[in-house]
Protein backbone atom coordinates (compact mmCIF):
# COMPACT_ATOMS: atom_id res chain seq x y z
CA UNK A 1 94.95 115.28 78.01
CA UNK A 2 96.50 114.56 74.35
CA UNK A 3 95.28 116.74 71.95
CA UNK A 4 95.47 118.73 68.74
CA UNK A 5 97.62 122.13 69.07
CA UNK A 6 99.98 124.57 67.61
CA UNK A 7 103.96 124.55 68.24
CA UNK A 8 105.86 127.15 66.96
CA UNK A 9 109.65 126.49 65.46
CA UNK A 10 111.11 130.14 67.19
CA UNK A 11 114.40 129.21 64.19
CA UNK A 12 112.08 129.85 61.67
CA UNK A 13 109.96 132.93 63.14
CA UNK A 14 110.76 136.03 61.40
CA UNK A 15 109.16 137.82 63.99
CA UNK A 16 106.55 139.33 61.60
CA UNK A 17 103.47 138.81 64.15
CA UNK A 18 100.78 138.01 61.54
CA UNK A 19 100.60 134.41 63.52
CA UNK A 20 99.66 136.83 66.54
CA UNK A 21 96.97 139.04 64.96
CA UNK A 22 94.93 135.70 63.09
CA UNK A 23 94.67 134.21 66.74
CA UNK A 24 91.34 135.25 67.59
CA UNK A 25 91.66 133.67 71.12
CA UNK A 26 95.22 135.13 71.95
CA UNK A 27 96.76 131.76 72.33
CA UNK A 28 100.47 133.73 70.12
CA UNK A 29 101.73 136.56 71.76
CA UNK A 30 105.41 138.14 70.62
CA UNK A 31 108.00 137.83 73.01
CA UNK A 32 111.20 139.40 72.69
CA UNK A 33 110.16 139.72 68.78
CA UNK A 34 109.14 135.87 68.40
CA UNK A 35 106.18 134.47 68.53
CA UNK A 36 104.88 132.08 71.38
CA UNK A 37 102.41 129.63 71.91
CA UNK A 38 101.68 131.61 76.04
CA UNK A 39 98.14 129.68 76.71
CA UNK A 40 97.46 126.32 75.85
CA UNK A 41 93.90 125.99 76.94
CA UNK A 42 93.59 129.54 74.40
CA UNK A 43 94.56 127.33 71.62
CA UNK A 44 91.85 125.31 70.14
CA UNK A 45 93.96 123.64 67.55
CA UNK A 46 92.05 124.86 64.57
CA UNK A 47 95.11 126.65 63.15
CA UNK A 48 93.58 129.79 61.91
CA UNK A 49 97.12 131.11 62.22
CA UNK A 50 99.20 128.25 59.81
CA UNK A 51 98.03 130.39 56.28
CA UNK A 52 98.91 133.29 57.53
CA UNK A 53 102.46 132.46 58.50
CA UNK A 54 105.09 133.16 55.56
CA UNK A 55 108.29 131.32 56.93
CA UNK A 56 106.35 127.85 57.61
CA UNK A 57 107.38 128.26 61.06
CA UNK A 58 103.73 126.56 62.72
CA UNK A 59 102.47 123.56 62.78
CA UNK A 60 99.90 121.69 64.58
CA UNK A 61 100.97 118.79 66.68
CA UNK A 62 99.43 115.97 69.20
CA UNK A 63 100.96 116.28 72.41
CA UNK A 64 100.03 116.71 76.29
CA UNK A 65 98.02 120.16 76.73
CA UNK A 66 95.57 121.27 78.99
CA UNK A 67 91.99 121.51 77.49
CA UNK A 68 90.89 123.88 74.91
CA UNK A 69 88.85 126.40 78.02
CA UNK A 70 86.54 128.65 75.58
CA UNK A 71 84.52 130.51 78.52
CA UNK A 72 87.70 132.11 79.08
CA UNK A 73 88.82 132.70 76.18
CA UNK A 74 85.34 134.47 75.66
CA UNK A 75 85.96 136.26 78.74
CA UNK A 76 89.68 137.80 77.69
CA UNK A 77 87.57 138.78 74.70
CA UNK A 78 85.13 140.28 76.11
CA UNK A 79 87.32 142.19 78.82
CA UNK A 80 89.73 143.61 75.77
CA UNK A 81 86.54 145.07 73.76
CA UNK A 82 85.78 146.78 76.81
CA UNK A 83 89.59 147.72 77.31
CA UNK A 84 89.65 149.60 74.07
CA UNK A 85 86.51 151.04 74.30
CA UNK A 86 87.18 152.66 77.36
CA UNK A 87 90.85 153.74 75.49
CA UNK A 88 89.11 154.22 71.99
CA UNK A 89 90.51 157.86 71.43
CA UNK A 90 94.54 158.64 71.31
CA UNK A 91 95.95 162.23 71.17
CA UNK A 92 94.93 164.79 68.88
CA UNK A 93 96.78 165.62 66.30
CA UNK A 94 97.88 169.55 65.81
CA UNK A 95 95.96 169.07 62.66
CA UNK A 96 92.99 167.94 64.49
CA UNK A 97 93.06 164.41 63.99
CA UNK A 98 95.50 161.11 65.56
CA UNK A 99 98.05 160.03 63.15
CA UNK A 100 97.75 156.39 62.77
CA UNK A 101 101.26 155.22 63.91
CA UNK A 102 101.55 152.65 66.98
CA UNK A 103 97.04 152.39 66.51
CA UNK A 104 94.35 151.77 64.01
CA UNK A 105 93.98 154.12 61.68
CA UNK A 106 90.48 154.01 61.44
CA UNK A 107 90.37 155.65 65.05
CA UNK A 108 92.28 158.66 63.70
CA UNK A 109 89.89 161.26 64.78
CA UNK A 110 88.45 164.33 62.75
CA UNK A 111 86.29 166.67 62.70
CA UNK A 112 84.38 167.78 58.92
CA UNK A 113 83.38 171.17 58.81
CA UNK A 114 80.18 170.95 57.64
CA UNK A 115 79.33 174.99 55.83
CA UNK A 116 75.57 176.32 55.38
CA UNK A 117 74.05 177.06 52.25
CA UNK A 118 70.65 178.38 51.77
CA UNK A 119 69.89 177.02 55.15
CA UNK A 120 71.05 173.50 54.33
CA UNK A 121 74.10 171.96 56.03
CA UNK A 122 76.59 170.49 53.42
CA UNK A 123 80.30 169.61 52.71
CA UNK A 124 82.45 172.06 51.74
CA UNK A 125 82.74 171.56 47.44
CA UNK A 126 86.24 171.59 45.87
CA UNK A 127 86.61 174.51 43.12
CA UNK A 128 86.03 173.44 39.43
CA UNK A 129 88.72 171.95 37.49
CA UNK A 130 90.02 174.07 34.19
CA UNK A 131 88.40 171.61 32.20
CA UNK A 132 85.04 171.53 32.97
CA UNK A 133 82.73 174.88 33.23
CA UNK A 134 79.51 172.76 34.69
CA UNK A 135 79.10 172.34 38.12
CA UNK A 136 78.78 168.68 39.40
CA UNK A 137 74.62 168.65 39.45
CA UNK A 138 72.50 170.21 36.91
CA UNK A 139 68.94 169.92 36.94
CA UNK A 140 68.32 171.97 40.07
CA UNK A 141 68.55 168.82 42.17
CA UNK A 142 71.17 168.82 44.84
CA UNK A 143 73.16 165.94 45.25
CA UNK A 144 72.66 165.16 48.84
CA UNK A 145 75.41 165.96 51.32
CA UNK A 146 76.64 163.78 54.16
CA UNK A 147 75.78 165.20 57.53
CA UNK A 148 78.53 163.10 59.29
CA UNK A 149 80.29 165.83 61.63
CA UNK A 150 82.76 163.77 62.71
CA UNK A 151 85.53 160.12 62.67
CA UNK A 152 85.02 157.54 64.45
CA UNK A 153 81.34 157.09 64.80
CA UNK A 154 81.37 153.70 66.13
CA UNK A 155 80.61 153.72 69.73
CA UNK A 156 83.39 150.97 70.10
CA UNK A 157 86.10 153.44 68.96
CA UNK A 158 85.00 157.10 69.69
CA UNK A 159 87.03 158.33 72.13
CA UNK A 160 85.17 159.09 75.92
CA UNK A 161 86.52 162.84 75.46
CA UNK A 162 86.97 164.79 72.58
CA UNK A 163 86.58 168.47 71.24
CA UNK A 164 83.82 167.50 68.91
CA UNK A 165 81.16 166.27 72.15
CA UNK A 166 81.77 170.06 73.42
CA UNK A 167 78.23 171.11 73.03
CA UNK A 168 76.78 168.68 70.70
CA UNK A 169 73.84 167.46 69.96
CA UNK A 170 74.56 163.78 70.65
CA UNK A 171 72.60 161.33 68.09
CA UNK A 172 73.18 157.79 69.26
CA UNK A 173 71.71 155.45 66.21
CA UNK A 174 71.59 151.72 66.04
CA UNK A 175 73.28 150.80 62.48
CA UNK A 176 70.89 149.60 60.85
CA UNK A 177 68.97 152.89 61.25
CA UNK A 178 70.60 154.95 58.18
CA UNK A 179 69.75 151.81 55.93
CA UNK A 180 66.20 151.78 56.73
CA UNK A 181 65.39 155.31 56.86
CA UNK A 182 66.05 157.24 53.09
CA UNK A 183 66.55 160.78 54.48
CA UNK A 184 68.30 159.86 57.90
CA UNK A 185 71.47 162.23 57.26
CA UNK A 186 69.15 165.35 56.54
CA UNK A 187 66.71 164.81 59.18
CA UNK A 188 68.18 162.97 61.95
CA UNK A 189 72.20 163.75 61.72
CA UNK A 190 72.01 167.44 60.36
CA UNK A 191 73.64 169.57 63.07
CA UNK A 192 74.32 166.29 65.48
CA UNK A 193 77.21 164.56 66.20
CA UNK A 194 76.79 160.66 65.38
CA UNK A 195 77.58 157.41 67.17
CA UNK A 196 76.58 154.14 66.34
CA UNK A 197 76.34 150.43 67.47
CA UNK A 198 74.66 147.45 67.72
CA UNK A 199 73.86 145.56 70.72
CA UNK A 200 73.21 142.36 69.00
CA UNK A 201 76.49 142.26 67.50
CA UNK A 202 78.83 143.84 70.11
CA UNK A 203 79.46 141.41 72.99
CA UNK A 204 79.19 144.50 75.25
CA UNK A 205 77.47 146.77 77.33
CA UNK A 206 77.56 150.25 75.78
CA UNK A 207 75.97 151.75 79.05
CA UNK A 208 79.50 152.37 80.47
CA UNK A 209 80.96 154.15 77.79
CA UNK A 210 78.05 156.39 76.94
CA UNK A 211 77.90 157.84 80.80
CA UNK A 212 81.23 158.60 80.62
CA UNK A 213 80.61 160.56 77.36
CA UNK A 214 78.09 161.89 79.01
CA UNK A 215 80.16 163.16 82.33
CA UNK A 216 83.02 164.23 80.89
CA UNK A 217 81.73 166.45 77.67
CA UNK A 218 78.95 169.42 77.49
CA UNK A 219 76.30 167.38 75.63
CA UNK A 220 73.10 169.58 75.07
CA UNK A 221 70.92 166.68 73.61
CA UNK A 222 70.40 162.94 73.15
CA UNK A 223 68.13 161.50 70.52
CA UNK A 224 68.29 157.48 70.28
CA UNK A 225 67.19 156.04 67.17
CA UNK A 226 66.76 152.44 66.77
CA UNK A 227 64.74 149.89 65.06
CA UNK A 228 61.40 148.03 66.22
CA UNK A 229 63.28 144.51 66.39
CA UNK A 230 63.91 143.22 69.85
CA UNK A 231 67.65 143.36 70.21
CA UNK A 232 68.20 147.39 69.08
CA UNK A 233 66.32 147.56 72.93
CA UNK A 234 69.56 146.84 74.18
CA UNK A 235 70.90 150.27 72.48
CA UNK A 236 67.86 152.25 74.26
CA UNK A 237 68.51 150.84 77.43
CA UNK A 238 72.11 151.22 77.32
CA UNK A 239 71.39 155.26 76.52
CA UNK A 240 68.57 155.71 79.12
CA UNK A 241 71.00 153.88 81.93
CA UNK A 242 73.66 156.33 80.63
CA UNK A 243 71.72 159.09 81.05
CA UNK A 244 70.27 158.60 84.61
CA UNK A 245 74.09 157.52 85.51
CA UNK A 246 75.49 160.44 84.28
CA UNK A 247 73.87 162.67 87.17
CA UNK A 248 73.49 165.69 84.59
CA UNK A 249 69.67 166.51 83.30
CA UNK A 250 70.05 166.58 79.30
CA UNK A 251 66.96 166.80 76.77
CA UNK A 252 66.62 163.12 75.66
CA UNK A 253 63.91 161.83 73.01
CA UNK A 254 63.70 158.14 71.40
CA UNK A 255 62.61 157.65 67.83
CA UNK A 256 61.53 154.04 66.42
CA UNK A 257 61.92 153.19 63.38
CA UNK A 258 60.18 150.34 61.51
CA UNK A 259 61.65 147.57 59.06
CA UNK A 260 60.53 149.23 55.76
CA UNK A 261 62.13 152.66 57.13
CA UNK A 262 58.98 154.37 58.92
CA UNK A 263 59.00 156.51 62.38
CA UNK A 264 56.56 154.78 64.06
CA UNK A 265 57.45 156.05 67.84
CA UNK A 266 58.91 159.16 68.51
C-alpha cells in the first residue's frame, strides 16, 4: 500500500540517536552509528522523531510500505517493559550504588541509612553551618523525616536481587497511596523497604517480578497497600499470586485505603 512514512538521508545523520529514542514504536534503530528506518509497519508516519532531529536529516515521504501493524508494535512494547523489569538492577557500585554510565541513572541503586532518635526513624542531619546557631526547626515540632530506605522504588526498575531485600520488611504500595494517606512514611514505610506501581498505568503484570523478589531475597514481611478503586486490585492480586508462587510462607497483611486517605480494610 502507498502511504505516509519516514526516510532517513544516512549523508546527513550525525549519528546522534535522538531520532531513535523519540520513536516510541522502535521503527529507528542505529546501525553502524546511523540511524535506520528497520520496520516499516513500526512506523506510523506521525513523525514524532522530525523535531527532534538537529541535522534535518528526516523527512516523511509517500511511497510503497507495508501497513502501519500497531498490535505489534504494542506487543514489542510490552515484551521490552517486561525485558527491563526482569534486568531492572545493574552492578553495585563499591560505594553501594550503580554509576549511571551505559544505563539510566535513575536506576542507580542506594541504600539511605536511616539513624534512630528518641525512638523515631529519621535521616541523618548535616552539622550546622558557622553562620547560623539555630537548628533547622524550632517550636518543638519536628520536621518530618522521609522513611524511604532505599533507590529505585518503582517496581519497574528495582532490581530482582539486591542487598537492601536481605531481611526486609517488604511494603509493596500502589502510588497513589502516599498521596492519599498524610502520615504514610511514619506509619506504613518506617522500618520497610518500599516498592511501588500501578497496575492501571503499567501495561504489565507485576506478579512475575515480585515472586522472583520474593525467591531470591530473605523477605520477613509483605504488607500491600492500595486504594479502594477497582484497578489498584490488580496490585493485590499481583502480590498475593507472588506470594503463593514464591513457595516460601512469609507474614502478609493488606491495608485499603479510601479516596479521602482513610484505612478502611486492614
Amino acid at each position: 500500500m502507498k502511504r505516509k512514512i519516514v526516510e532517513i538521508d544516512e549523508t546527513k545523520c550525525t549519528g546522534c540517536g535522538l531520532c531513535a529514542n523519540a520513536c516510541h514504536e522502535g521503527a529507528i534503530a542505529m546501525v553502524d552509528g546511523k540511524a535506520k528506518l528497520v520496520k516499516d509497519d513500526y512506523c506510523d508516519g506521525m513523525g514524532d522523531c522530525l523535531p527532534e532531529c538537529p541535522a534535518g536529516a528526516i523527512r516523511i515521504v509517500e511511497r510503497e510500505a507495508a501497513a502501519y501493524d500497531e498490535k505489534a508494535v504494542q506487543e514489542r512494547k510490552a515484551a521490552k517493559m517486561q525485558e527491563q523489569m526482569k534486568s531492572g538492577g545493574m552492578a553495585l557500585h563499591p560505594e553501594g550504588h550503580t554509576p549511571p554510565h551505559g544505563g539510566c541513572p535513575g536506576k542507580a541503586m542506594r541504600t539511605f541509612n536511616r539513624v534512630e532518635e528518641n525512638g523515631r526513624a529519621v535521616a541523618p542531619r548535616p552539622p550546622l553551618s558557622a553562620a547560623s546557631s539555630m537548628p533547622p526547626c524550632q517550636g518543638g515540632t519536628a520536621t518530618p523525616q522521609s522513611q524511604l530506605a532505599q533507590w529505585p522504588c518503582q517496581i519497574r526498575l528495582v532490581p530482582v536481587k539486591a542487598p537492601f531485600f536481605q531481611g526486609a520488611k517488604l511494603l509493596i504500595a500502589a502510588d497513589c497511596t502516599a498521596y492519599a494517606y498524610a502520615a504514610f512514611h511514619q506509619e506504613f514505610m518506617r522500618g520497610k523497604v518500599t516498592i511501588v506501581g500501578c497496575p492501571k498505568l503499567d501495561p504489565v503484570d507485576y506478579s512475575e517480578k515480585l515472586t522472583e523478589i520474593l525467591r531470591e531475597n530473605d523477605i520477613k514481611s509483605v504488607t500491600i497497600v492500595r486504594m479502594e478503586v477497582p484497578c489498584c486490585g490488580g496490585l493485590e492480586m499481583a502480590a498475593k499470586k507472588a506470594l503463593q508462587a514464591s513457595g516460601k510462607f512469609i507474614p502478609w497483611q493488606v491495608v485499603t485505603l479510601s479516596l479521602d486517605g482513610k484505612i478502611i480494610d486492614s
